[in-house]
N, C-alpha and C. Protein backbone atom coordinates (compact mmCIF):
# COMPACT_ATOMS: atom_id res chain seq x y z
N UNK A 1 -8.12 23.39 15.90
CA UNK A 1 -8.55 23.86 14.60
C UNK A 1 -9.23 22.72 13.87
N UNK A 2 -10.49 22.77 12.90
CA UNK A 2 -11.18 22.02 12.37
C UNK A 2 -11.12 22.21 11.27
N UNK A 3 -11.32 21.58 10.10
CA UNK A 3 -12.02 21.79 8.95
C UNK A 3 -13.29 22.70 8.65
N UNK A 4 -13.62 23.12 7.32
CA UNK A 4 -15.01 23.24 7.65
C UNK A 4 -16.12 22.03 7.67
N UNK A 5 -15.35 20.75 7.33
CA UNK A 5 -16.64 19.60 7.21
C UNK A 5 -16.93 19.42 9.22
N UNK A 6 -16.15 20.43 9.36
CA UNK A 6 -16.36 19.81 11.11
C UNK A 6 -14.87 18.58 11.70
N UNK A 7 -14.31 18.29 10.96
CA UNK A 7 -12.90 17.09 10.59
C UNK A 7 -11.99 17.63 11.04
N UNK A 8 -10.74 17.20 11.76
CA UNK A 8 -9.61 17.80 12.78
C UNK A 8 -8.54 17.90 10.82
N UNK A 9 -7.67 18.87 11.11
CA UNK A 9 -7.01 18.83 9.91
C UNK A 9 -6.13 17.37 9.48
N UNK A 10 -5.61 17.49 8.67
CA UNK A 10 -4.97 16.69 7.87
C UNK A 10 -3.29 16.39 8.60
N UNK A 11 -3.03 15.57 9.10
CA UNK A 11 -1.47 15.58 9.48
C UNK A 11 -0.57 14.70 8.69
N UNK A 12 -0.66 14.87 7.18
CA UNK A 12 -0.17 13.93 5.84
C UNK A 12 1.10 14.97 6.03
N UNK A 13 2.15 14.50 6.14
CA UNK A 13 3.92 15.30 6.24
C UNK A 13 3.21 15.62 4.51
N UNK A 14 3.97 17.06 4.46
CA UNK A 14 4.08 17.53 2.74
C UNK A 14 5.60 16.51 2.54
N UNK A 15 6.05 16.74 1.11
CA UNK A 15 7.38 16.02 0.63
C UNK A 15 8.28 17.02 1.21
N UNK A 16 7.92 18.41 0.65
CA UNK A 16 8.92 19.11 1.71
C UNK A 16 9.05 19.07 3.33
N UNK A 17 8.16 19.03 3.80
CA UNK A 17 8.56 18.37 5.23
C UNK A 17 9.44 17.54 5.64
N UNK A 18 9.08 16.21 4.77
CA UNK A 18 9.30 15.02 4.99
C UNK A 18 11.03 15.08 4.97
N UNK A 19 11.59 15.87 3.79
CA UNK A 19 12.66 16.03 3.13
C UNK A 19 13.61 16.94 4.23
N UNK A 20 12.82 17.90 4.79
CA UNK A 20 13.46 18.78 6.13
C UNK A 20 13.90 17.62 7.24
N UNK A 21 12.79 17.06 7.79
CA UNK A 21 12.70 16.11 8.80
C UNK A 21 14.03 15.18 8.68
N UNK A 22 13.98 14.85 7.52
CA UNK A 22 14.58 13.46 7.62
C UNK A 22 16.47 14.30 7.60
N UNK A 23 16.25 15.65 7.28
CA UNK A 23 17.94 15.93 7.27
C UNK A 23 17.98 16.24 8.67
N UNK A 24 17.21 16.82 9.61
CA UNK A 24 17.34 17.31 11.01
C UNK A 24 17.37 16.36 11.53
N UNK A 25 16.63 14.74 11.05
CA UNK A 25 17.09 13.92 12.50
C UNK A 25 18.69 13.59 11.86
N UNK A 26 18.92 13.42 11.10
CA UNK A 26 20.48 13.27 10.39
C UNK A 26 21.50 13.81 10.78
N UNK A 27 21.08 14.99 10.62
CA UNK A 27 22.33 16.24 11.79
C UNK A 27 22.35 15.84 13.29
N UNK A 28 20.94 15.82 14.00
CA UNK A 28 20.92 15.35 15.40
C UNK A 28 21.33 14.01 15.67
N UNK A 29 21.28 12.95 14.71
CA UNK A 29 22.01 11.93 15.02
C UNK A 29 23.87 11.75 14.97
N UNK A 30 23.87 12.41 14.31
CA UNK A 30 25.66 12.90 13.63
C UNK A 30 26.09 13.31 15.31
N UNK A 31 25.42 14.43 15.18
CA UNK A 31 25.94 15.35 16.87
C UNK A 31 25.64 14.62 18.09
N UNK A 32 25.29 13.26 17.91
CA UNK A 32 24.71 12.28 19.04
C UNK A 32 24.09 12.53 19.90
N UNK A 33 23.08 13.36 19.64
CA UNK A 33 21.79 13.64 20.32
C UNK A 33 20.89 12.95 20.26
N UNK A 34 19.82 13.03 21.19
CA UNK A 34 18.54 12.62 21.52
C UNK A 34 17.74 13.13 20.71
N UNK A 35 16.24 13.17 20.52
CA UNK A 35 15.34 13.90 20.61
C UNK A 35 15.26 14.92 21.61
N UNK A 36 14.96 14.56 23.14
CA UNK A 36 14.75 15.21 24.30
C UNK A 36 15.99 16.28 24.44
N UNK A 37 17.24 15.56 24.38
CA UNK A 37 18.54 16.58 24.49
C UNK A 37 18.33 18.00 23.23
N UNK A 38 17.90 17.53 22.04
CA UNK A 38 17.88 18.46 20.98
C UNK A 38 16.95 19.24 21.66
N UNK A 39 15.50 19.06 22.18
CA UNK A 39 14.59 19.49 22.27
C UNK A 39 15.35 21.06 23.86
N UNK A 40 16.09 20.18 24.27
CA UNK A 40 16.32 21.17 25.25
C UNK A 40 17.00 22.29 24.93
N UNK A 41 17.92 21.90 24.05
CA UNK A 41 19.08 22.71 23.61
C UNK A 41 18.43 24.03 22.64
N UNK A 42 17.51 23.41 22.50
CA UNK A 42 16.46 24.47 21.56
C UNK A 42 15.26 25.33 21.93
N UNK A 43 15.22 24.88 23.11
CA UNK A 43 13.86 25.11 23.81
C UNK A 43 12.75 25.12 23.45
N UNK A 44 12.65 23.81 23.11
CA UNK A 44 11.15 22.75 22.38
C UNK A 44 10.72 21.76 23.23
N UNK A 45 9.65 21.73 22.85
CA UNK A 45 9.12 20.36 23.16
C UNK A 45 9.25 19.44 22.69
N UNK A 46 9.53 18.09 23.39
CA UNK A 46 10.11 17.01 23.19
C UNK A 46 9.32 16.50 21.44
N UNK A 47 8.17 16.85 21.85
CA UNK A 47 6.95 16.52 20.72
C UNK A 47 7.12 17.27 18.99
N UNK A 48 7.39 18.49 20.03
CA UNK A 48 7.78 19.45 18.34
C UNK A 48 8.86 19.15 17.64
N UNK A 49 10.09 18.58 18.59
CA UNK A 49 11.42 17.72 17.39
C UNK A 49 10.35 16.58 16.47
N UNK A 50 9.99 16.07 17.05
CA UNK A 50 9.21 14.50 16.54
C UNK A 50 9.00 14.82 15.85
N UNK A 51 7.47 15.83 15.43
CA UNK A 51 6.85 16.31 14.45
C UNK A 51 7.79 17.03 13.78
N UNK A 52 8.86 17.58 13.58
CA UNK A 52 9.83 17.85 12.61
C UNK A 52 10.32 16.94 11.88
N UNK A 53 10.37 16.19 12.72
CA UNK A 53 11.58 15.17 12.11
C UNK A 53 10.60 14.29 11.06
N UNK A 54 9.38 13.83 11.35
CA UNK A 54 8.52 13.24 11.19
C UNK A 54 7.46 14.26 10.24
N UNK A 55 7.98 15.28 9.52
CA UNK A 55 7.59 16.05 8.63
C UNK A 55 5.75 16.39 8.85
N UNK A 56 5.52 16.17 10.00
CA UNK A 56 4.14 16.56 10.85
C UNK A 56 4.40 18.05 10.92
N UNK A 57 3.48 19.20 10.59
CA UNK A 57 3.44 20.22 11.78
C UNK A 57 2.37 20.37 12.64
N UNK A 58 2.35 21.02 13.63
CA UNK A 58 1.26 20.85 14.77
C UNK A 58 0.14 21.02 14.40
N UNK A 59 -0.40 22.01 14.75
CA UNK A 59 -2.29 22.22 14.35
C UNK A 59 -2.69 22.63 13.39
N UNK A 60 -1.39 23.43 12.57
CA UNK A 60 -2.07 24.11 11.05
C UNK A 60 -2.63 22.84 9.91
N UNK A 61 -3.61 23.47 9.09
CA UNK A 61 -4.11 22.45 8.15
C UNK A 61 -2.90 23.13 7.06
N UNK A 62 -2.97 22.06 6.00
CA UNK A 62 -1.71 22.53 5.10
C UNK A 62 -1.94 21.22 3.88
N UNK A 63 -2.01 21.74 2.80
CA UNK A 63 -1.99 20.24 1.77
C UNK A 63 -0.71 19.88 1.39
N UNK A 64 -1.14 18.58 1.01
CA UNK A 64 0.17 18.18 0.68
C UNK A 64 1.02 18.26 -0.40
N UNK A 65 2.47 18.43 -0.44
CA UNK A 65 3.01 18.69 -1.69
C UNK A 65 3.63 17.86 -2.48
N UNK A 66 3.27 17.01 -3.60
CA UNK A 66 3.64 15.82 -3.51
C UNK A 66 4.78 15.73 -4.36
N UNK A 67 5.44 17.18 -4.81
CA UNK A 67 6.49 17.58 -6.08
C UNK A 67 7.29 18.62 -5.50
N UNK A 68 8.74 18.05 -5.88
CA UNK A 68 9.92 19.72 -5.07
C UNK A 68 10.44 19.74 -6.75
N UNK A 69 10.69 20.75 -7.22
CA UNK A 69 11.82 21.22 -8.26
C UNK A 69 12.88 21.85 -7.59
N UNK A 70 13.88 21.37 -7.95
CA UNK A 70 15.44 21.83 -7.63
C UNK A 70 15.89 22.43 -8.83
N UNK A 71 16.66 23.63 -9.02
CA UNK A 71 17.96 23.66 -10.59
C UNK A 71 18.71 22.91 -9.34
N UNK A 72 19.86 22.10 -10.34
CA UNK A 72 20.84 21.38 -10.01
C UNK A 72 21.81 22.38 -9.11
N UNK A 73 22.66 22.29 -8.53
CA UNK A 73 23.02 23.54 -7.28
C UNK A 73 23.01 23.08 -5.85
N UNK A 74 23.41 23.41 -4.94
CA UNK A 74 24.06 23.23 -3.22
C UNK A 74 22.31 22.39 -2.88
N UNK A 75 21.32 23.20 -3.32
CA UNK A 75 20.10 22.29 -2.92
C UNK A 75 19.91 21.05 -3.04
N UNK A 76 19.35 21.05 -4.48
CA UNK A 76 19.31 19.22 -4.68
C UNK A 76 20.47 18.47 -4.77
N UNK A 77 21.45 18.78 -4.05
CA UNK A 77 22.99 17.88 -4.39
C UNK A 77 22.38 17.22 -2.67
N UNK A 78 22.22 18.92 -2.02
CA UNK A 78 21.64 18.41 -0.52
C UNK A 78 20.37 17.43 -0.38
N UNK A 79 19.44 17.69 -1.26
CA UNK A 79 18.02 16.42 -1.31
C UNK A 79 18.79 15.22 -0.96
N UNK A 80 19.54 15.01 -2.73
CA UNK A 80 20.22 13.83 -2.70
C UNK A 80 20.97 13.72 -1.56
N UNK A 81 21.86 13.88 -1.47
CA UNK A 81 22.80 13.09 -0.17
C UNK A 81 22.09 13.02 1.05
N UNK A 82 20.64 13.56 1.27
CA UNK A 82 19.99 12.77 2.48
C UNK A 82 19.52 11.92 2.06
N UNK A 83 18.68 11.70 1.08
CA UNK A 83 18.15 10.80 0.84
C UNK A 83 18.75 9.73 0.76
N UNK A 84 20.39 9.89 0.40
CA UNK A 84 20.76 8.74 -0.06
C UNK A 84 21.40 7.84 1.76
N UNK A 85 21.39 8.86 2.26
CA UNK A 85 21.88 8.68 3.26
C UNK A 85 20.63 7.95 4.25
N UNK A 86 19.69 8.13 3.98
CA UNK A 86 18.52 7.92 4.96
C UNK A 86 17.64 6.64 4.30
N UNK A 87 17.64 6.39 2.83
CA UNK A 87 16.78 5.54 2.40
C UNK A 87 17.22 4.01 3.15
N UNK A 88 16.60 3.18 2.71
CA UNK A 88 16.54 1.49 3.26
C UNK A 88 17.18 1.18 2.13
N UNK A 89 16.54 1.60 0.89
CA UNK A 89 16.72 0.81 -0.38
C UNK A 89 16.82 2.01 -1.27
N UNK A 90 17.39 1.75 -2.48
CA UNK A 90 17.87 2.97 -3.72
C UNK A 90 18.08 1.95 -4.87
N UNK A 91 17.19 2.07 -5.67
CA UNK A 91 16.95 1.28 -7.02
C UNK A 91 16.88 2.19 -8.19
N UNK A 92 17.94 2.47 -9.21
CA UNK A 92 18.28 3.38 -10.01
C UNK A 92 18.11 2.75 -11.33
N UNK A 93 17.50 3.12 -12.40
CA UNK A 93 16.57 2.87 -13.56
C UNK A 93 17.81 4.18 -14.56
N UNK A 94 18.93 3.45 -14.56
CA UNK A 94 20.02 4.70 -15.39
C UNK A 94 20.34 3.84 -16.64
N UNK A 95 19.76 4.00 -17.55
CA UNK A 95 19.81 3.35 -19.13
C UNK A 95 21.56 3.05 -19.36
N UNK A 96 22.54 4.39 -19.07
CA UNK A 96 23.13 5.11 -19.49
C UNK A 96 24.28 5.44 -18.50
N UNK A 97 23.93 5.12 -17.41
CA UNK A 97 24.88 4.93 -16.65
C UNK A 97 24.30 5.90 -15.25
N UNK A 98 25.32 5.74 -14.06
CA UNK A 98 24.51 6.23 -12.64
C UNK A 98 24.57 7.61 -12.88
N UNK A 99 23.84 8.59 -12.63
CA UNK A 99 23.95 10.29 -12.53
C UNK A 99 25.13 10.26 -10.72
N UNK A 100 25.93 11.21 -11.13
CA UNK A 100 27.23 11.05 -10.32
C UNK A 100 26.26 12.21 -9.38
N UNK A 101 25.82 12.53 -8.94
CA UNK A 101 25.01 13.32 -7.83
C UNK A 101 24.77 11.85 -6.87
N UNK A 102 23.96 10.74 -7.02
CA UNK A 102 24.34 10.17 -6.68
C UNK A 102 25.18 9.43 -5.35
N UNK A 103 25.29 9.84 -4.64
CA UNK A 103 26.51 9.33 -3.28
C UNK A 103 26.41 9.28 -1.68
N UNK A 104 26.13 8.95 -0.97
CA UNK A 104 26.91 7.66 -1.03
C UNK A 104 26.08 6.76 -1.24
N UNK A 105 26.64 5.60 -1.68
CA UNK A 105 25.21 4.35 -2.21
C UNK A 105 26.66 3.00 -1.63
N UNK A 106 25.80 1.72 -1.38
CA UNK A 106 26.46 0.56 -0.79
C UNK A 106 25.92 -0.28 -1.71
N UNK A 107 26.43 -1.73 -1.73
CA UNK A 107 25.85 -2.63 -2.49
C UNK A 107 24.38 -3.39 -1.58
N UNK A 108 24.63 -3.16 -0.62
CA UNK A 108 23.74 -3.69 0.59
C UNK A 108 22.32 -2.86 0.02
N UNK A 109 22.01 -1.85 -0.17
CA UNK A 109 21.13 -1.00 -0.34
C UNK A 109 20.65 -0.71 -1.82
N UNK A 110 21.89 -0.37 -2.71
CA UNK A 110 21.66 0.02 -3.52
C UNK A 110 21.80 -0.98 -5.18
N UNK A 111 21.03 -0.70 -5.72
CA UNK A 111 20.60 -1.39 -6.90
C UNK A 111 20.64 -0.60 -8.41
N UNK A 112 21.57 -0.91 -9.63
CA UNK A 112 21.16 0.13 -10.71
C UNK A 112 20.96 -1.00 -11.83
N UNK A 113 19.91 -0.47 -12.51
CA UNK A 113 19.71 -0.93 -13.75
C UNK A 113 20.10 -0.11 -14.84
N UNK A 114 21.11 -0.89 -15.80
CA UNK A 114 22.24 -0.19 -16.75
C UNK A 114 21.90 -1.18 -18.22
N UNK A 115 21.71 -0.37 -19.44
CA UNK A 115 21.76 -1.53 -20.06
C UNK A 115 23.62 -1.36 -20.43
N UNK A 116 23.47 -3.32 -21.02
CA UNK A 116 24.91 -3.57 -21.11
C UNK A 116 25.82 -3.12 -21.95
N UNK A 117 25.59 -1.96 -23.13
CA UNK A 117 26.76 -1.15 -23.66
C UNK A 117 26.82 0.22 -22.79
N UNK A 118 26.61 0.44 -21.63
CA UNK A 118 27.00 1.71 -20.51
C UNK A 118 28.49 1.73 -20.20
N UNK A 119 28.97 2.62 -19.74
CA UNK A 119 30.30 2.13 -19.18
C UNK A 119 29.89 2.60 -17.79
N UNK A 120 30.71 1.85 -16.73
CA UNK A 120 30.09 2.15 -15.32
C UNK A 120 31.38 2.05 -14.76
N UNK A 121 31.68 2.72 -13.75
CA UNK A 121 33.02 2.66 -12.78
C UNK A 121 32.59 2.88 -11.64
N UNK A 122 31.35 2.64 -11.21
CA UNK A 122 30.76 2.94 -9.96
C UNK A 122 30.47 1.04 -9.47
N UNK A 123 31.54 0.74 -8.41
CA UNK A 123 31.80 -0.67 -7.78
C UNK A 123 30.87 -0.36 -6.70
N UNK A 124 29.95 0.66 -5.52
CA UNK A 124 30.09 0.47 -4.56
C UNK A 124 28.29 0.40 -4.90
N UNK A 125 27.49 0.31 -5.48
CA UNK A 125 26.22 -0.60 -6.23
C UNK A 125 26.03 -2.12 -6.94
N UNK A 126 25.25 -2.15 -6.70
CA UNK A 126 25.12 -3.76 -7.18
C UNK A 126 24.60 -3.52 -8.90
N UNK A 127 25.14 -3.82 -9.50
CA UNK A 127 24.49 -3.60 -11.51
C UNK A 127 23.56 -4.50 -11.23
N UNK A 128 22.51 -4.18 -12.74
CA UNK A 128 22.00 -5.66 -13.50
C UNK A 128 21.89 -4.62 -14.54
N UNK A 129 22.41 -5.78 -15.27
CA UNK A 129 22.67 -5.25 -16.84
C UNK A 129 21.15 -5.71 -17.34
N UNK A 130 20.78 -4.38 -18.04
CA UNK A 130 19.44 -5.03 -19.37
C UNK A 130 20.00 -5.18 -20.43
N UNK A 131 20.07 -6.62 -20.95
CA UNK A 131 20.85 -7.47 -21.91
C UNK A 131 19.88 -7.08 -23.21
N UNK A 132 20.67 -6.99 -24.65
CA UNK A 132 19.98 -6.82 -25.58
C UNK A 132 19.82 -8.54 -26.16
N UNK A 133 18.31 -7.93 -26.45
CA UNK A 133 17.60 -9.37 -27.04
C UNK A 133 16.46 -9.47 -27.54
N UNK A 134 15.91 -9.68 -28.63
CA UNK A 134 14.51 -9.40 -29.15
C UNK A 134 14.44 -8.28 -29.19
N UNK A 135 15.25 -6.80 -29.08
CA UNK A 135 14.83 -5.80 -29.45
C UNK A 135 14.18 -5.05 -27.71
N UNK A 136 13.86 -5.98 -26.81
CA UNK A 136 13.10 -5.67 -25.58
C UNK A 136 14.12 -4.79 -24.61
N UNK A 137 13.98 -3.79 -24.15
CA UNK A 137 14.04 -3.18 -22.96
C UNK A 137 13.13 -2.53 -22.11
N UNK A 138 13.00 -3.20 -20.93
CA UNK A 138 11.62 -3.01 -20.04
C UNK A 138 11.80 -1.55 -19.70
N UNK A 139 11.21 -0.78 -19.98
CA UNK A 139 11.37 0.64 -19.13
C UNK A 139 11.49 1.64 -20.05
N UNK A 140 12.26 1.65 -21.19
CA UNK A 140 12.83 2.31 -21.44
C UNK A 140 12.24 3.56 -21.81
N UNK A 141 11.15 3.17 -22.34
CA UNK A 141 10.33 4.68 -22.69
C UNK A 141 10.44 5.76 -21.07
N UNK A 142 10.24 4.95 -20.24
CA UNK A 142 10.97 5.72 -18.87
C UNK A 142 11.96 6.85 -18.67
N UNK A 143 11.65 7.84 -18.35
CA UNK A 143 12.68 8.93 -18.00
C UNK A 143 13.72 8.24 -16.90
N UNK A 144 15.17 8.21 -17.16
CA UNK A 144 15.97 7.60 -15.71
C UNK A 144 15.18 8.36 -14.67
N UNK A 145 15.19 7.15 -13.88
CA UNK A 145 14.47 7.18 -12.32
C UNK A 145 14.99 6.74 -11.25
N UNK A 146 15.59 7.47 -9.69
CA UNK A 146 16.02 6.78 -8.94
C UNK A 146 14.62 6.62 -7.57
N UNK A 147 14.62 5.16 -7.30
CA UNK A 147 13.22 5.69 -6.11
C UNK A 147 14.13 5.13 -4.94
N UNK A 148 13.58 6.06 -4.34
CA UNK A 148 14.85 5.95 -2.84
C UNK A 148 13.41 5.51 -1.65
N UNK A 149 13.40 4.17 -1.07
CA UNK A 149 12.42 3.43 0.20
C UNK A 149 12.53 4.22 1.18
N UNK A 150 11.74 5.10 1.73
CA UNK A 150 12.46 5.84 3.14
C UNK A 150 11.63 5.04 4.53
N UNK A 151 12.53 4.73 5.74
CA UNK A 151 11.92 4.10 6.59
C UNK A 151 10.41 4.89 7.21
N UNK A 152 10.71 5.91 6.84
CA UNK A 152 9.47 7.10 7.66
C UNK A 152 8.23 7.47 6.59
N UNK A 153 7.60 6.10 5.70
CA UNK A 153 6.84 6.68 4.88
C UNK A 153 6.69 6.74 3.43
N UNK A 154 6.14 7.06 2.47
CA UNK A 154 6.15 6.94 0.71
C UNK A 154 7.33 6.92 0.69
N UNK A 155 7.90 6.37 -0.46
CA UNK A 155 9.08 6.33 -1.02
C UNK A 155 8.98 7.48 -1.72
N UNK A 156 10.03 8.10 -2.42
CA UNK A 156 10.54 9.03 -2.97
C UNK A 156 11.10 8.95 -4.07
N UNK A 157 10.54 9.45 -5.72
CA UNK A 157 10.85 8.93 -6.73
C UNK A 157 11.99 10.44 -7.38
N UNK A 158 12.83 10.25 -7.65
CA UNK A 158 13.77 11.35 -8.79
C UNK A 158 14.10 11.14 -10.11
N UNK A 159 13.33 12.25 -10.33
CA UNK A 159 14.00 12.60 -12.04
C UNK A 159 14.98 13.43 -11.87
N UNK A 160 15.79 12.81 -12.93
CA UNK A 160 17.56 13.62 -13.08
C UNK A 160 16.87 14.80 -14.22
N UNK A 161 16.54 15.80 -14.69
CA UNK A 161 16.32 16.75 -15.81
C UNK A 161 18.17 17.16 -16.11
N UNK A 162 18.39 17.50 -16.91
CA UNK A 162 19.37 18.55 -17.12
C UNK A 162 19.53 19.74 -16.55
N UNK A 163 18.46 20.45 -16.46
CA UNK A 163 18.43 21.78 -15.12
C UNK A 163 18.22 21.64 -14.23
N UNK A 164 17.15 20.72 -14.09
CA UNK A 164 17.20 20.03 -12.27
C UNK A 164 16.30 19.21 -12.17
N UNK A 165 16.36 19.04 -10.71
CA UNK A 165 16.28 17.94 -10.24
C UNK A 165 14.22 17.89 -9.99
N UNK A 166 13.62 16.96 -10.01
CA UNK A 166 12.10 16.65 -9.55
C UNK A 166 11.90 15.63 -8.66
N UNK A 167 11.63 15.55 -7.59
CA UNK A 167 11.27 14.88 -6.75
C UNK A 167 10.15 14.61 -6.45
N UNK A 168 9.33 13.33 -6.27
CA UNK A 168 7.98 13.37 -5.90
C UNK A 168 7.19 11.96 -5.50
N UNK A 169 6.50 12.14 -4.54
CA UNK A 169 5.73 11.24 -3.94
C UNK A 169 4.37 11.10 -4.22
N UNK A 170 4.19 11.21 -5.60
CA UNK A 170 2.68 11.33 -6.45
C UNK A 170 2.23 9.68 -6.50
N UNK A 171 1.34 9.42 -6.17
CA UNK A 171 0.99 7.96 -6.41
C UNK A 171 1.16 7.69 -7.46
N UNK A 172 1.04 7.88 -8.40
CA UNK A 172 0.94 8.05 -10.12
C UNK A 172 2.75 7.45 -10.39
N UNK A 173 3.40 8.69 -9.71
CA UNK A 173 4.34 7.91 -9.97
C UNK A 173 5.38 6.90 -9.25
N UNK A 174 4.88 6.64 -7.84
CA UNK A 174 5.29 5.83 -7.10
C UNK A 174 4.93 4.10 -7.75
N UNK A 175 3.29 4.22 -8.64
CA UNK A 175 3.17 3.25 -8.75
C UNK A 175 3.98 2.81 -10.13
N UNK A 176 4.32 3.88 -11.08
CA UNK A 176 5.01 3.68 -12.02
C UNK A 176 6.48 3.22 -11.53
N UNK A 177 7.06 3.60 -10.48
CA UNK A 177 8.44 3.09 -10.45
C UNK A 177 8.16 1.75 -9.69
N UNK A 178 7.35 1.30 -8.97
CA UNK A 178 7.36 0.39 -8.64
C UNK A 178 7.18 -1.08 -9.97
N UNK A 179 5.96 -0.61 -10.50
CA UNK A 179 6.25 -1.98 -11.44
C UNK A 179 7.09 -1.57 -12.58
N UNK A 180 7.85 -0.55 -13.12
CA UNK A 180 9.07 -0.55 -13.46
C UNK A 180 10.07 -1.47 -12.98
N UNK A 181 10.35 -1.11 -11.74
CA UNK A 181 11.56 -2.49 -10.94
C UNK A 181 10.88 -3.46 -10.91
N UNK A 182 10.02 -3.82 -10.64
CA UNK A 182 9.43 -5.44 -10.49
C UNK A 182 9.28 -5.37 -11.48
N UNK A 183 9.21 -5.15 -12.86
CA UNK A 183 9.61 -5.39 -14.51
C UNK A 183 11.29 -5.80 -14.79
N UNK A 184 11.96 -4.49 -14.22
CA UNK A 184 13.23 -5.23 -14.62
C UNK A 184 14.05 -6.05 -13.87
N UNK A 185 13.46 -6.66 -12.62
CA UNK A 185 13.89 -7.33 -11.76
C UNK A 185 13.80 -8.58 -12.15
N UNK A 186 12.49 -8.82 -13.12
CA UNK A 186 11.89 -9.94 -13.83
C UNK A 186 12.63 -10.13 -15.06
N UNK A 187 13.15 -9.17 -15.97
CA UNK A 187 13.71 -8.85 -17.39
C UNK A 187 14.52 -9.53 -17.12
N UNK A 188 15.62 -8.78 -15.69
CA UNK A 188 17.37 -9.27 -15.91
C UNK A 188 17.47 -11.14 -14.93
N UNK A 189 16.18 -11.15 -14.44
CA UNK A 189 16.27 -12.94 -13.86
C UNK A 189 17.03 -12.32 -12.42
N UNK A 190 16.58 -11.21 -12.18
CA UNK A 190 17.35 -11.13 -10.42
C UNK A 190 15.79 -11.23 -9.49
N UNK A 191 16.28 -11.23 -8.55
CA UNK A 191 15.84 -11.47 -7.30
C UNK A 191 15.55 -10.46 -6.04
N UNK A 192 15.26 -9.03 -6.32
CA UNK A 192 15.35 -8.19 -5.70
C UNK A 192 15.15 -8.08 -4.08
N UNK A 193 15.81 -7.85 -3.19
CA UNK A 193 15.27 -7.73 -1.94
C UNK A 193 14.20 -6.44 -1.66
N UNK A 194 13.10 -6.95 -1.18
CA UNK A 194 12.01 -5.80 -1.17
C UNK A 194 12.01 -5.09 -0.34
């Protein structure tokens, strides 16, 4: 299948893909499978797990979706806990303290920026407090933001709403959370691992 410019289609994973993929290799790794073993057990091609997992589909053209809305509910509780489960890195921009959806997070991985009158009981993240001083807090006009690094591709930025959840891999706002953290990484005098 072609385009009409004459151009083979587009194989950019949508976010929903990406978001499928990354829970199916999760399950198949849990059940200590292969690729090839899954692929049999299913009667696929070795190729078509990949491109699942890898939020590819085969020949159809398809644009990309660079925004999921969740209401809060069995869904986005599910986003989250792959994501949290699958990212490299999880750097949380919570004024106010961590949104308890949230889980599981390590100190190895995970990072929150809190300013220092929050109360926090969440030990298994690394804090940095945004200290009051001059009136300055880097971000704050910022909606809380968690951006979760995924090894397979754009990172993945979340807004917490009150009804739900937004997820999205918009450049726009990938580049906003990025110099967000390299702002408050600079604010609180830490040292972020990239």
């Amino acid at each position: 299948m072609t385009r009409h410019n004459g151009q083979p289609p587009t194989m950019t994973p949508t976010l929903r893909s990406r978001l499928l993929g990354a829970e199916l290799r999760r399950v198949r790794q849990a059940a200590g499978l292969t690729v090839a073993e899954l692929a049999a057990l299913t009667d696929q091609e070795t190729d078509t797990v990949r491109h699942l997992e890898s939020g590819v589909r085969g020949t159809a053209e398809f644009r990309p979706e660079p925004a999921v809305w969740c209401p809060w509910g069995t869904l986005a509780k599910g986003v989250i806990t792959t994501l949290c489960q699958t990212a490299e890195r999880i750097d949380i921009f919570a004024p106010l303290g961590i949104h308890p959806t949230l889980e599981p997070l390590d100190k190895d991985r995970c990072t929150a920026y809190v300013l220092e009158d929050a109360v926090l009981d969440r030990r298994e993240v690394t804090i940095r407090v945004i200290r009051h001083g001059g009136g300055v807090y880097p971000g704050i006009e910022h909606h809380p933001l968690t951006r979760f690094r995924l090894p397979d591709g754009p990172a993945i930025v979340l807004y917490a709403y009150l009804h739900a959840a937004h997820f999205t891999d918009e450049e726009q706002h990938l580049l906003a959370a990025y110099t967000l953290f390299e702002d408050l990484t600079d604010f609180t005098g830490t040292a972020n691992s990239a």
